[in-house]
Protein backbone atom coordinates (compact mmCIF):
# COMPACT_ATOMS: atom_id res chain seq x y z
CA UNK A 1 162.95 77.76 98.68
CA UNK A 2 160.65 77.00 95.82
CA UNK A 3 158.08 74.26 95.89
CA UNK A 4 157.49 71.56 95.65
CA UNK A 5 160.90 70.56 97.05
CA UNK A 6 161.70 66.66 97.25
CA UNK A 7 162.81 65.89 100.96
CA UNK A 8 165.23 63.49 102.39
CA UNK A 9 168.16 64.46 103.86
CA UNK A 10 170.01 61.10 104.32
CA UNK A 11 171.44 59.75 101.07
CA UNK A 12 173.78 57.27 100.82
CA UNK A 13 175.10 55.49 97.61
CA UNK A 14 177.13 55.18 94.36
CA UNK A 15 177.75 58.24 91.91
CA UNK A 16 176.19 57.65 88.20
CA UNK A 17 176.75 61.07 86.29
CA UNK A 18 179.66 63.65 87.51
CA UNK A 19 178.67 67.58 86.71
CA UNK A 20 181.50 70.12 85.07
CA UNK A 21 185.20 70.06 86.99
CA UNK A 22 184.32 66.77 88.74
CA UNK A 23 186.22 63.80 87.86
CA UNK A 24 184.94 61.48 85.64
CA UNK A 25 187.41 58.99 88.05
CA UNK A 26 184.42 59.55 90.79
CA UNK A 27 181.93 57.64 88.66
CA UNK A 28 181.05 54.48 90.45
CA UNK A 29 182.08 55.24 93.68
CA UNK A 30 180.47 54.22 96.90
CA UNK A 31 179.67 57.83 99.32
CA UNK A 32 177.82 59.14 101.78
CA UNK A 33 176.22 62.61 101.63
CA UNK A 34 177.17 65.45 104.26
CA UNK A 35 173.39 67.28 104.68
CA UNK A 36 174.94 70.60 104.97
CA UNK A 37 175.09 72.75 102.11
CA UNK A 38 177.99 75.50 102.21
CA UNK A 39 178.86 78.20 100.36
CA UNK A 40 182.16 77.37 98.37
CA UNK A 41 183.36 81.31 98.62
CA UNK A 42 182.78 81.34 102.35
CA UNK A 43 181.88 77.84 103.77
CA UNK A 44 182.60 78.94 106.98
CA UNK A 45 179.65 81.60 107.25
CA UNK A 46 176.71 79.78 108.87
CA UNK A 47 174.20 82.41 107.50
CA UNK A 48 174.92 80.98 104.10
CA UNK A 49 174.17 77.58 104.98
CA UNK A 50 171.59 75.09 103.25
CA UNK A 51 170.59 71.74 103.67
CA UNK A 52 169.88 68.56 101.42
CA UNK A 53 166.26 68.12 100.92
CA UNK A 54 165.43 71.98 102.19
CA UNK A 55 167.34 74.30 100.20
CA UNK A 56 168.32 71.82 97.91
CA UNK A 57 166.08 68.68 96.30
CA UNK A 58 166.88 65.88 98.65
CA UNK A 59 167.33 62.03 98.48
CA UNK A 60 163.33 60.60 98.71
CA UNK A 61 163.92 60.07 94.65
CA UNK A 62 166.06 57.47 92.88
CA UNK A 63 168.48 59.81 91.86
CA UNK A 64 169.76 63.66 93.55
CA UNK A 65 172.01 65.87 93.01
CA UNK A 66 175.04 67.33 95.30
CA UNK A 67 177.90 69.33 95.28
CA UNK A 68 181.03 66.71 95.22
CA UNK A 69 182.43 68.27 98.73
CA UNK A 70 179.25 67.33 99.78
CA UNK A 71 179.70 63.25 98.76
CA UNK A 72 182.29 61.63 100.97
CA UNK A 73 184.31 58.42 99.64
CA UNK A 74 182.93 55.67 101.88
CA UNK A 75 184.58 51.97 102.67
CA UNK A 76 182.26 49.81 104.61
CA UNK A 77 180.29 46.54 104.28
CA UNK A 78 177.17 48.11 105.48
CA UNK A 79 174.46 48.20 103.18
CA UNK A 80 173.26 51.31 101.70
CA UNK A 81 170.30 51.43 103.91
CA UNK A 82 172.14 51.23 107.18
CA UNK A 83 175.05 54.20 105.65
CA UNK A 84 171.35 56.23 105.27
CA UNK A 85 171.02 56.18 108.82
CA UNK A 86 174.16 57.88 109.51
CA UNK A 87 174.18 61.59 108.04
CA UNK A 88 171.71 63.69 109.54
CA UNK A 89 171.02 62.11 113.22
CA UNK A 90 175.01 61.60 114.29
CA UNK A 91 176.69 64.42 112.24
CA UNK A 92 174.12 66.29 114.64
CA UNK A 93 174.93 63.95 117.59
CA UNK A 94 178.39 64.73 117.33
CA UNK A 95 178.28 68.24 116.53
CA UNK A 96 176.49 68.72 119.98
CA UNK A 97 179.10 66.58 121.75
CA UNK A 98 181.81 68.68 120.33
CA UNK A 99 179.76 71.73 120.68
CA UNK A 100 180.15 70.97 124.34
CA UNK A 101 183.43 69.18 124.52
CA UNK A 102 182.10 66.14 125.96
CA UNK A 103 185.56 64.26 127.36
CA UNK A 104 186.45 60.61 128.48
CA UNK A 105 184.74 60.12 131.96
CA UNK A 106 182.25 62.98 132.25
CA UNK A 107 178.85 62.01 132.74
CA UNK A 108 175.95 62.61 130.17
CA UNK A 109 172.41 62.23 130.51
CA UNK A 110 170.44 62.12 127.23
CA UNK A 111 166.50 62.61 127.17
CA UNK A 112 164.78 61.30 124.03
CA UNK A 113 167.29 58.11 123.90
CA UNK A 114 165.21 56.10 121.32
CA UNK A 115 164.98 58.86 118.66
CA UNK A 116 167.39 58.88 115.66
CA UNK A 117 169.47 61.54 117.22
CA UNK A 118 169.55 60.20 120.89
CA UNK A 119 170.38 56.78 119.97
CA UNK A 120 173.44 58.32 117.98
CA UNK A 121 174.41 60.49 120.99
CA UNK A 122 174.57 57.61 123.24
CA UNK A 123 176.98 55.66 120.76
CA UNK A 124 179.19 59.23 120.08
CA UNK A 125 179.45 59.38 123.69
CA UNK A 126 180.72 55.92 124.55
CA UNK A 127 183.04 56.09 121.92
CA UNK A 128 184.54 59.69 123.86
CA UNK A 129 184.52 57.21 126.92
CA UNK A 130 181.86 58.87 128.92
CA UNK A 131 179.27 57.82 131.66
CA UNK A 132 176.14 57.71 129.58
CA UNK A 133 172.78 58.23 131.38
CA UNK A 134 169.54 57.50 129.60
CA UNK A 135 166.03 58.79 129.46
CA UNK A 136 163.31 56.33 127.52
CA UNK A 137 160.16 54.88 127.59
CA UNK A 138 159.90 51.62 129.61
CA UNK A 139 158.74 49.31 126.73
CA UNK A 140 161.96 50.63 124.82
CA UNK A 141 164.28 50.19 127.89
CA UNK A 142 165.85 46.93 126.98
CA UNK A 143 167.01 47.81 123.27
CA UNK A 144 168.48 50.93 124.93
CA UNK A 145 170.35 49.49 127.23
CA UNK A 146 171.41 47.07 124.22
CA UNK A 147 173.44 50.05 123.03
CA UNK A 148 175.85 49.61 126.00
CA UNK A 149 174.45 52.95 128.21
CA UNK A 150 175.57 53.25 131.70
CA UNK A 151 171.64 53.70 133.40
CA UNK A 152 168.89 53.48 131.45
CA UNK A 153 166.05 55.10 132.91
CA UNK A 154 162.05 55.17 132.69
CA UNK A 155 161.30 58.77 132.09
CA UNK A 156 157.42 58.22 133.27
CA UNK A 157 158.02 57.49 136.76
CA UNK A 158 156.87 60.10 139.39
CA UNK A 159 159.72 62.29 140.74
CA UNK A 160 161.58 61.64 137.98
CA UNK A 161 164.04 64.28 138.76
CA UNK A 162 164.73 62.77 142.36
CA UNK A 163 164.91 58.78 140.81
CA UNK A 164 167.52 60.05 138.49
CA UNK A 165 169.21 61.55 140.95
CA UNK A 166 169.30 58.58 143.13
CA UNK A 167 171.17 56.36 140.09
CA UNK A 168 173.80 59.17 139.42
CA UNK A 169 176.81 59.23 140.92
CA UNK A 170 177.18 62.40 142.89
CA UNK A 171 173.52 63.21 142.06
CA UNK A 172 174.73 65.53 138.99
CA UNK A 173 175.87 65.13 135.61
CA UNK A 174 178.35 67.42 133.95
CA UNK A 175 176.90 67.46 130.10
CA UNK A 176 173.16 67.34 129.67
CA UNK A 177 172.47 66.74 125.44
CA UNK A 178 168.98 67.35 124.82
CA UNK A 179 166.65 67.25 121.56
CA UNK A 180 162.95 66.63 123.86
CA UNK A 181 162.64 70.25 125.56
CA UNK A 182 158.96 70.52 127.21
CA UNK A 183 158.72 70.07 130.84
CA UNK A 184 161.86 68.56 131.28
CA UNK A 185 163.86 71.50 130.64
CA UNK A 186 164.41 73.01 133.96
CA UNK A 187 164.58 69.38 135.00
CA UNK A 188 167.84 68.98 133.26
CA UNK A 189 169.35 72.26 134.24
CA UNK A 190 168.73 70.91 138.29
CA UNK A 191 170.80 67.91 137.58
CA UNK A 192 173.68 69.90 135.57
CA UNK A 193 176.63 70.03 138.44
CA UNK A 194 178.24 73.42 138.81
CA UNK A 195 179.95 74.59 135.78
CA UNK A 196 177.52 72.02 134.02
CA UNK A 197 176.95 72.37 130.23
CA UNK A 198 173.46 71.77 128.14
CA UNK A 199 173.48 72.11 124.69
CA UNK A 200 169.91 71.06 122.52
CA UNK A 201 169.21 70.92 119.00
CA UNK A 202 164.91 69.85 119.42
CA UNK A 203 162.21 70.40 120.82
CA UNK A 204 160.31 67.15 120.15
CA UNK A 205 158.23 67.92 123.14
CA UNK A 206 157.54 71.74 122.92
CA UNK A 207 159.61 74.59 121.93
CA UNK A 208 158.54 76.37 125.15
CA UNK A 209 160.58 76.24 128.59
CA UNK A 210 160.73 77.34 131.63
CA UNK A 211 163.97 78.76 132.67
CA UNK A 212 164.91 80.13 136.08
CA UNK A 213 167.66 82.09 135.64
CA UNK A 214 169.06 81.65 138.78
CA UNK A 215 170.14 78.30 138.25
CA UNK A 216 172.01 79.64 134.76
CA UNK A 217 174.06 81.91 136.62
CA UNK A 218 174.45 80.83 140.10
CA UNK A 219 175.63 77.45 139.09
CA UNK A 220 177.81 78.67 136.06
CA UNK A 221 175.91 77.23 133.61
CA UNK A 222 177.27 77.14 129.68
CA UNK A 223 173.61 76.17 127.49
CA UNK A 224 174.68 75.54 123.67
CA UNK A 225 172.43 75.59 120.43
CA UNK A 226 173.70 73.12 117.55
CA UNK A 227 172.52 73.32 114.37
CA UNK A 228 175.20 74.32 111.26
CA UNK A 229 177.92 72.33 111.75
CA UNK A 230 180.95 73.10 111.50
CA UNK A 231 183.53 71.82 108.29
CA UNK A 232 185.13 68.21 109.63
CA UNK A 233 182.52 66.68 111.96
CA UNK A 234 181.49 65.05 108.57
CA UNK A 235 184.70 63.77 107.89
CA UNK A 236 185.65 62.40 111.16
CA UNK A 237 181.89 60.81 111.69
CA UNK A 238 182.85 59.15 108.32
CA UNK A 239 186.00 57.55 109.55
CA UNK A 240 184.09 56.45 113.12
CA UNK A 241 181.65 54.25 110.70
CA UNK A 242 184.98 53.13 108.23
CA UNK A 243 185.95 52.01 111.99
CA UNK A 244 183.06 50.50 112.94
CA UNK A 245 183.22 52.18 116.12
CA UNK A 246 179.47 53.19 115.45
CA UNK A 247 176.55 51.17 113.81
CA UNK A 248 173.72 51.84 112.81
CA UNK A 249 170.10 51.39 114.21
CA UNK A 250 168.37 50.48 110.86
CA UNK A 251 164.62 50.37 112.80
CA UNK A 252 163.15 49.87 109.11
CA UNK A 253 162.72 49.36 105.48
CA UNK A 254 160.52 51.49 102.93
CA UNK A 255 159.84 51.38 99.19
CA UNK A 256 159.83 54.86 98.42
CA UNK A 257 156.04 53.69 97.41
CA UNK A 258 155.38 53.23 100.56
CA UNK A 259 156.47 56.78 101.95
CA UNK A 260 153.43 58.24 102.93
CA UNK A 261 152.89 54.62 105.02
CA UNK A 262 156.15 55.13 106.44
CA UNK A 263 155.49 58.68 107.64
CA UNK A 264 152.21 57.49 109.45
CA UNK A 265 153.99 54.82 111.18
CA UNK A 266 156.76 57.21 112.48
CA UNK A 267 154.61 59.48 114.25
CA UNK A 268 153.59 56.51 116.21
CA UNK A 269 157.31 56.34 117.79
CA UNK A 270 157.33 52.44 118.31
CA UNK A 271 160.78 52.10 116.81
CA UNK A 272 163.91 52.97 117.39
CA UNK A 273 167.04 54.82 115.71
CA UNK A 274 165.50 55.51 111.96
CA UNK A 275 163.43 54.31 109.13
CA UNK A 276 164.78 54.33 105.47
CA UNK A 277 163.37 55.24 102.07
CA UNK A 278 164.82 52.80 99.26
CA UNK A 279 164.22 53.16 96.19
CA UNK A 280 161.52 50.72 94.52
């Protein structure tokens, strides 16, 4: 990587200037940028694998550059700040629900259901037709349960594990999708029914876990990372949004002027789903 590298990994807009091959027939048209840069000899390879505003300059600018596999057509009425919210929290949201082959009446519980990427994964998962069981904060309770979740529960009550266990049915959950980590790992593995499958792709709340490995293998445990994804969870996240069987969770509105102010006020985690950087 050389520095300084502009950031920004969720760009959504019209194309202005087409590079060498592309078709000047492009110019003008409305897309939405896949994050995930692949090489074009082997885009299959995960080692090769970049990403906008990391290996590549990214969208906090007026203008950036992609490869044109990279910028899907897009037909929606959503403004351009609301497509911005889609790319890099539920191509990831439904990578890991793929990842893990979440079907129609399985039950999920999500930690971290306020973020940008758990507020995706609870949409993603009610549009597969699964029980969705949420973990939040209790001021942020009522918007969650807004987004049509089964349970939404307070994750600062004391025996949390045992109070979730009293709302599921059965006691269990089949899919656990996780992007907190911390304390609540081994938490999540105890409420994984046999065969149970837990797939992450954070650590908001410390790398660091505490794993027993007897509950891996003595309840038959399947634990997934998700990070590259593969080629088409782009393509078919694009189509859920054409659909509108997804919207977005547009929590606010910056003047890229204003970035550093918006960075300061996300670390205070009052919203939910995901600020925007528009151009001023």
């Amino acid at each position: 990587v050389i520095f300084p590298r502009i950031q920004g990994a969720d760009v959504a807009g019209r194309i202005v200037a087409v590079g060498e091959g592309v078709s000047k027939e492009r110019l003008g048209e409305r897309v939405i940028v896949d994050p995930w840069l692949r090489d074009r000899s082997d885009p299959k390879n995960r080692n090769l694998a970049g990403y906008v505003g990391s290996e590549r300059d990214g969208g906090f600018a007026q203008y950036t550059i992609v490869p044109e596999e990279n910028a899907f057509s897009i037909n929606s009425e959503l403004s351009d700040a609301e497509l911005a919210t889609f790319p890099c929290s539920y191509s990831t949201g439904e990578h890991m629900l793929s990842r893990i082959r979440l079907s129609e009446g399985e039950k999920i519980l999500i930690p971290g259901a306020s973020g940008g990427v758990g507020s995706a994964l609870i949409q993603l998962a009610k549009r597969r037709g699964a029980g969705v069981f949420a973990l939040t904060s209790k001021t942020k309770m009522d918007a969650i349960r807004e987004l049509g979740v089964d349970q939404v529960i307070d994750r600062n009550q004391e025996d949390l594990e045992h109070k979730i266990r009293e709302i599921l049915p059965g006691g269990e959950v089949e899919v656990v999708a996780d992007v907190v980590g911390g304390n609540g790992f081994s938490m999540c593995l105890n409420l994984l029914c046999r065969g149970g499958r837990y797939v992450t792709s954070g650590a908001i709340a410390g790398p660091m876990v505490e794993l027993d490995l007897r509950t891996l293998y003595l309840k038959d445990l399947e634990m997934h990372g998700a990070t590259v994804m593969p080629v088409g969870i782009f393509e078919s996240l694009v189509g859920y949004i054409e659909n509108a069987e997804i919207r977005p969770l547009l929590a606010k509105e910056f003047s890229i002027h204003e970035i550093r102010r918006a960075q300061e006020e996300f670390l205070t985690k009052k919203h939910i789903g995901n600020f925007v950087i528009v151009p001023g």
